[in-house]
Structure formats: C-alpha cells, structure tokens
C-alpha atoms as a PDB file:
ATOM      1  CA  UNK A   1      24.527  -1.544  -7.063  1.00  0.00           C
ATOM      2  CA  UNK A   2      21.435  -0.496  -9.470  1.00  0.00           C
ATOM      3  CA  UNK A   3      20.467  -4.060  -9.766  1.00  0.00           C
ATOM      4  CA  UNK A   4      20.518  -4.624  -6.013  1.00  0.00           C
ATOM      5  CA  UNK A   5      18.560  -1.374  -5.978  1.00  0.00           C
ATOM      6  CA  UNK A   6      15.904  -2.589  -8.381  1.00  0.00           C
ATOM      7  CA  UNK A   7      15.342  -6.110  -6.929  1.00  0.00           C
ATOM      8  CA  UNK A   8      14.698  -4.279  -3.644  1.00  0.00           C
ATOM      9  CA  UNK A   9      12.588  -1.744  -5.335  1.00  0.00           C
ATOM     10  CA  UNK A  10      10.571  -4.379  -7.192  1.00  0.00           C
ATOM     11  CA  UNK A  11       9.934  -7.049  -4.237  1.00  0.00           C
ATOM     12  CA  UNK A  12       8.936  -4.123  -2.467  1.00  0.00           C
ATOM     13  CA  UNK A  13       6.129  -3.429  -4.913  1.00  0.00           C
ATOM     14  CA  UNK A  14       4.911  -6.671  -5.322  1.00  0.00           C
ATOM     15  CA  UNK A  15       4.290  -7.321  -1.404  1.00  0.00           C
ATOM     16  CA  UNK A  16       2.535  -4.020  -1.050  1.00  0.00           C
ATOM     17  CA  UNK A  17       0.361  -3.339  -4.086  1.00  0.00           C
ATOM     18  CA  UNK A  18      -0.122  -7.675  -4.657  1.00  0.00           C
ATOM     19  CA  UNK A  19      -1.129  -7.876  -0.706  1.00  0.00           C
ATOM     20  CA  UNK A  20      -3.489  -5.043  -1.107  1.00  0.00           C
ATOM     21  CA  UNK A  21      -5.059  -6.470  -4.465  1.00  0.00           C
ATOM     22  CA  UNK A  22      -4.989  -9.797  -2.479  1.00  0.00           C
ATOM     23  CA  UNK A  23      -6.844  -8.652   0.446  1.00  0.00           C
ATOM     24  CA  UNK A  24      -9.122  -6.308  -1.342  1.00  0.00           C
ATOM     25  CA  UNK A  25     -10.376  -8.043  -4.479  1.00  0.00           C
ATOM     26  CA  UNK A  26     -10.120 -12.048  -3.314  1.00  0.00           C
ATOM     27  CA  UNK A  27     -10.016 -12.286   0.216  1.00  0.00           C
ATOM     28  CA  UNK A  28     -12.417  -9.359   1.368  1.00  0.00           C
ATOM     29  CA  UNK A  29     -15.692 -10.801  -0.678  1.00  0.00           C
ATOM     30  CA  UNK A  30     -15.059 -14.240   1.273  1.00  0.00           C
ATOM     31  CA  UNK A  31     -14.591 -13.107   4.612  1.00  0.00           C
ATOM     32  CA  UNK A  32     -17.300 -10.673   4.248  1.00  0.00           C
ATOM     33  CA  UNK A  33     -19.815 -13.764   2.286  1.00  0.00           C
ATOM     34  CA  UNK A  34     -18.449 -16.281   5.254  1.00  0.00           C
ATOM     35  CA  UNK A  35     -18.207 -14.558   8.664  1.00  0.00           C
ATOM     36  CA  UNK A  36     -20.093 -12.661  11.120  1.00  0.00           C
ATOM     37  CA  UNK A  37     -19.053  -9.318  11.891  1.00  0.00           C
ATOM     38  CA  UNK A  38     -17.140 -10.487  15.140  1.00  0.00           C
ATOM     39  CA  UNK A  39     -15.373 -12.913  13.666  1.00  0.00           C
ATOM     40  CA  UNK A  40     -14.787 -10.743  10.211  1.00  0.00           C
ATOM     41  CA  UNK A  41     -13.398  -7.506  12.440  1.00  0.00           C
ATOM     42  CA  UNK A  42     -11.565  -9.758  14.479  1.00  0.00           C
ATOM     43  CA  UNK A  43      -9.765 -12.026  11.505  1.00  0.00           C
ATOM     44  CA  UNK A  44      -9.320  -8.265   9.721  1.00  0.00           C
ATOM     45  CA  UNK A  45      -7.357  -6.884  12.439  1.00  0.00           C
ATOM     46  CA  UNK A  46      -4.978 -10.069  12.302  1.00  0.00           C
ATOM     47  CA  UNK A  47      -4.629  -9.667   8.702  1.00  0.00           C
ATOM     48  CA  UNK A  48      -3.340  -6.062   9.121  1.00  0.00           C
ATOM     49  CA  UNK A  49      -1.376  -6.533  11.956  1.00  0.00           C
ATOM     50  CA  UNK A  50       0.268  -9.125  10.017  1.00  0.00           C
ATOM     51  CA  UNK A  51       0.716  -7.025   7.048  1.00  0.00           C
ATOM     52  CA  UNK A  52       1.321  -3.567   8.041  1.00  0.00           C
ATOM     53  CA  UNK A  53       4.950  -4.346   9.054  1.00  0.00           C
ATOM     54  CA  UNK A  54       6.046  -5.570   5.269  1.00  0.00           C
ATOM     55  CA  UNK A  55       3.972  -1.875   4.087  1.00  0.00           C
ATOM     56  CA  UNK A  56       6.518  -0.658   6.605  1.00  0.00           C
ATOM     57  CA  UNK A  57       9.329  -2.202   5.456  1.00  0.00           C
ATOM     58  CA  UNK A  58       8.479  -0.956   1.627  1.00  0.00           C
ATOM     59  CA  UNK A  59       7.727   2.274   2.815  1.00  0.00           C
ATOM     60  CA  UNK A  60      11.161   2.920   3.807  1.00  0.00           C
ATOM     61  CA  UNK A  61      12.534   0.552   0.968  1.00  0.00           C
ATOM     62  CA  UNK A  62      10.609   2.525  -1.702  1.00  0.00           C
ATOM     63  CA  UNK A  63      12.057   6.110  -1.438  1.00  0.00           C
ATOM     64  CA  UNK A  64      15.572   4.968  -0.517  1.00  0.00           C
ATOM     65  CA  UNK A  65      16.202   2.619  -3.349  1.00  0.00           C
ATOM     66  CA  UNK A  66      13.958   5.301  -5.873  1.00  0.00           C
ATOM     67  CA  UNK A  67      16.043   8.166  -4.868  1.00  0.00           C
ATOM     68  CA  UNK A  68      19.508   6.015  -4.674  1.00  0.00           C
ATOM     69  CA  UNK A  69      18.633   5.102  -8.252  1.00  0.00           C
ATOM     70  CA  UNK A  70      17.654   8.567  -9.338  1.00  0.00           C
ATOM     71  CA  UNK A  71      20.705   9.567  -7.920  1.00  0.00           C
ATOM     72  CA  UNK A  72      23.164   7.172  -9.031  1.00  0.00           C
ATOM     73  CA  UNK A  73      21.856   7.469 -12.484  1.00  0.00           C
ATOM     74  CA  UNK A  74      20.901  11.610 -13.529  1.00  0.00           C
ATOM     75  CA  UNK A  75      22.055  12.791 -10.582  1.00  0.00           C
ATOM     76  CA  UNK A  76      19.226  15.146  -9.941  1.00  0.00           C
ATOM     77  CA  UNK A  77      16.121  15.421  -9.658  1.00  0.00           C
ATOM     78  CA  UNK A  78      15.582  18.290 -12.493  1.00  0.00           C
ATOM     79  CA  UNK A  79      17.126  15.469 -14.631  1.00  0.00           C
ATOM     80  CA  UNK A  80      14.976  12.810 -14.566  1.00  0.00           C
ATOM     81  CA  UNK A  81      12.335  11.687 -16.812  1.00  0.00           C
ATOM     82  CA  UNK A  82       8.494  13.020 -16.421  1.00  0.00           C
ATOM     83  CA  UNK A  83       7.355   9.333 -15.718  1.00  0.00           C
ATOM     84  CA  UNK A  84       9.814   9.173 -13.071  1.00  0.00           C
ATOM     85  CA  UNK A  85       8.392  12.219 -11.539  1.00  0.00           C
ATOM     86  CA  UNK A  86       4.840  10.513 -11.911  1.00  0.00           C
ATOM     87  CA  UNK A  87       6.144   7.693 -10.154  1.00  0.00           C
ATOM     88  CA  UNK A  88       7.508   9.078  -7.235  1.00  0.00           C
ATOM     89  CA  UNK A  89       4.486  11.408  -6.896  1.00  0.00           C
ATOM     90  CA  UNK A  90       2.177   8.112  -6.878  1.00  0.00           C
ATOM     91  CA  UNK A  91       4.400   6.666  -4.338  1.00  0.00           C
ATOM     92  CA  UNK A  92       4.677   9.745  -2.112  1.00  0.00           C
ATOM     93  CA  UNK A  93       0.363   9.202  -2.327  1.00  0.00           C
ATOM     94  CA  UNK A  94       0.108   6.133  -1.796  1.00  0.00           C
ATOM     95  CA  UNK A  95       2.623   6.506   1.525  1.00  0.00           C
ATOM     96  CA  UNK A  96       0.359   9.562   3.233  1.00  0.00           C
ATOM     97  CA  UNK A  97      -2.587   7.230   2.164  1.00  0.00           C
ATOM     98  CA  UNK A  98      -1.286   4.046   4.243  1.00  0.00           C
ATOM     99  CA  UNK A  99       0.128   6.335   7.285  1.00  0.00           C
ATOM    100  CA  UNK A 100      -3.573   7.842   7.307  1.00  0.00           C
ATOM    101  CA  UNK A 101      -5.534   3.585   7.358  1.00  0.00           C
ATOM    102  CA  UNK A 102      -3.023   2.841   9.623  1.00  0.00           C
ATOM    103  CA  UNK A 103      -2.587   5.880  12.423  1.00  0.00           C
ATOM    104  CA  UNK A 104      -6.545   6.218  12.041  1.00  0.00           C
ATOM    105  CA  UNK A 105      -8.723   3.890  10.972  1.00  0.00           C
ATOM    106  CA  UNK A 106      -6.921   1.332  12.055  1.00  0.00           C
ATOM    107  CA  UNK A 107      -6.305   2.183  15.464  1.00  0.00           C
ATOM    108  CA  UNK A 108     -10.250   2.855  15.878  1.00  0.00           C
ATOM    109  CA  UNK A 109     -10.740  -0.378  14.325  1.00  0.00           C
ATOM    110  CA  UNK A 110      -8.354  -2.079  16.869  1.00  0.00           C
ATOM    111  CA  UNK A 111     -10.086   0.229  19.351  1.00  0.00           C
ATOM    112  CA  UNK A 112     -13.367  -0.968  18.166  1.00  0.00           C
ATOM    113  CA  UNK A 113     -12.834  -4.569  18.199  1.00  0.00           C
ATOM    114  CA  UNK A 114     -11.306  -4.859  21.626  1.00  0.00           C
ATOM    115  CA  UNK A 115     -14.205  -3.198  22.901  1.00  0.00           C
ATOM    116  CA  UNK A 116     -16.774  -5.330  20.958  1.00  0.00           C
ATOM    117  CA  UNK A 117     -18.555  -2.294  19.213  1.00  0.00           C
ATOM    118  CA  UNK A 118     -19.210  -4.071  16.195  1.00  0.00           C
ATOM    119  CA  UNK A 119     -20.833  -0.609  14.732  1.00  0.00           C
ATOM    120  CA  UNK A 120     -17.966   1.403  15.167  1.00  0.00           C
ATOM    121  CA  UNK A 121     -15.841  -1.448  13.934  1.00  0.00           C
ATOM    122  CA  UNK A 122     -17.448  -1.672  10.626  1.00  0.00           C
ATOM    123  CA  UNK A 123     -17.120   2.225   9.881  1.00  0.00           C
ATOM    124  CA  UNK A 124     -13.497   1.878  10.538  1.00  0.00           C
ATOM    125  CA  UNK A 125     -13.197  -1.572   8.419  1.00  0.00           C
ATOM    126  CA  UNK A 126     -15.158   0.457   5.588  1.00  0.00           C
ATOM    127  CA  UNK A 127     -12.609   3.167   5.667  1.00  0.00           C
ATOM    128  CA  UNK A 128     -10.052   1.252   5.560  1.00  0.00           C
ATOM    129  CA  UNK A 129     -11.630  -1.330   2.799  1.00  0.00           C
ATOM    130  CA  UNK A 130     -12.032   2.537   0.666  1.00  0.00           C
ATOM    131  CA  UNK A 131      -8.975   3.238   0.989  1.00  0.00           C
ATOM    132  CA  UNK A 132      -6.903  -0.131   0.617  1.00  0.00           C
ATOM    133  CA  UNK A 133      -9.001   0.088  -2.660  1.00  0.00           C
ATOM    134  CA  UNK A 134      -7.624   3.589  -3.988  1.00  0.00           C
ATOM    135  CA  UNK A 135      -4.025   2.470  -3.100  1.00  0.00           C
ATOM    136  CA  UNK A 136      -4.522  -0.495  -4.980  1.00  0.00           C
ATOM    137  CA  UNK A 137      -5.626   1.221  -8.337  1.00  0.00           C
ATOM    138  CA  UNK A 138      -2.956   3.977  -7.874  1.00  0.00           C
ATOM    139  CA  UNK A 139      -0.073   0.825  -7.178  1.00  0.00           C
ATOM    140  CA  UNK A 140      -1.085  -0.397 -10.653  1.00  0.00           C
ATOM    141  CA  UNK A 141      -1.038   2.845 -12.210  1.00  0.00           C
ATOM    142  CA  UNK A 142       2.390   2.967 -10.624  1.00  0.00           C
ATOM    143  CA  UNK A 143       3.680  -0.151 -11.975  1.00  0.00           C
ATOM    144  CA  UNK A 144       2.285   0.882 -15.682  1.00  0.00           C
ATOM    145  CA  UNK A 145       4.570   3.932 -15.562  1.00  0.00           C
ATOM    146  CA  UNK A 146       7.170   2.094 -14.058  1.00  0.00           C
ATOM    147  CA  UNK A 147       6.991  -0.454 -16.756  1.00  0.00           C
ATOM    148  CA  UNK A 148       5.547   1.328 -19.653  1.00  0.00           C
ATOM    149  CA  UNK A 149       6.342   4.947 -18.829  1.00  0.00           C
ATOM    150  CA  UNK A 150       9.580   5.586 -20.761  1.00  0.00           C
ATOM    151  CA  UNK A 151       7.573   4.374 -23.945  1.00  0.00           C
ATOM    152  CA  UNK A 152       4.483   6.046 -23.161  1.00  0.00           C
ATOM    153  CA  UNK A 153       5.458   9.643 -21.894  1.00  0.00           C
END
C-alpha cells in the first residue's frame, strides 16, 4: 500500500509545485510582455480557475497519503525522522499559504475583473503573483528534503 501511497504523494507534488513554477517563472513574463491588463486579468483568472481544483485535490492527497505513510511505517509521529517533520511543516505552509491566494486574493481578483477595475485587479494579481512565488521556492525546498533529507539531516 506504501507504493500506492507514494505515487499519489509524488504526482501530487509535481502538479502543484511544477504548475506553480510553470505559471510563475515561464508563463507569467509572457502574458505580462504580451497582453493588456484586461486581457492579462482576464486569461489569469482562467488559469486559476483551471488550476485551483488539482491544488485541491493535492491538498487533501498530501496529508492523507504523508500521514498514512508515517503511520504505516513508525507508527508515530515522535518516531519519525527530523526531515520528515520539516516536510510536513513545509507542507502544512504551503497549504495556509494557498487557502489564503485563493479565499482572498483571488476572490478580489475575480471580484475585480468582473467588475472591470483593472486597478484593483492588478493589486490582487500582484498578491497572488508574491505569493505563488514563495510557495514555489518552499515546494522545492520540500522536494530537496523529501529527496535528499535522510542523507542530509
């Protein structure tokens, strides 16, 4: 069942933390090069609404495969290894980070854009461009202790 667990756990990661580096370090410079800020809030809120429901999905897929593995394997939290700990403390992050872009900033850029204030729609974008980019670096700190960890702590 581990194995299941881990190929959940994994293909999780890679659609949240690889769409974020996606959209924030190759697709983000080209909209924002190529497009007027209509068309740039507009096409942004289609992106999200598009993607939000797969950070969803590994949202709930994160924890419950993470703690079914801790569980299945040291039985305990007090057992498990400190890059473990690291790990789920990232996560945990990263998870109050994405429920903050997308029960605020999103909403008032939805808000924003259906109402055609532009102004208001950029703040909200630039939030959410901030903090797509923390989640981002802390995903790939993440996946170095996830890889690395047990060789580096």
């Amino acid at each position: 069942m581990n194995s299941l667990y881990i190929a959940l756990h994994v293909l999780s990661v890679v659609v949240w933390v690889g769409g974020m580096v996606f959209a924030h370090r190759f697709l983000r410079p080209v909209v924002a090069a190529q497009l007027e800020p209509p068309q740039r809030l507009r096409l942004w809120v289609g992106i999200f609404s598009n993607f939000f429901p797969y950070v969803w999905a590994a949202i709930i897929v994160l924890p419950a495969t993470g703690y079914a593995m801790i569980f299945s394997i040291w039985q305990s939290m007090s057992l498990v290894p400190l890059y473990i700990h690291i790990m789920n403390g990232l996560g945990s992050l990263m998870i109050v980070i994405f429920l903050y872009v997308y029960f605020v900033p999103f909403d008032k850029l939805k808000i924003a854009v259906s109402a055609e204030n532009w102004p208001a729609g950029g703040e909200a974008l630039n939030r959410i461009r901030f903090l797509v980019g923390v989640n981002s670096l802390l995903g790939l700190l993440v996946i170095v202790v996830a890889s690395g960890g047990r060789f580096l702590l």
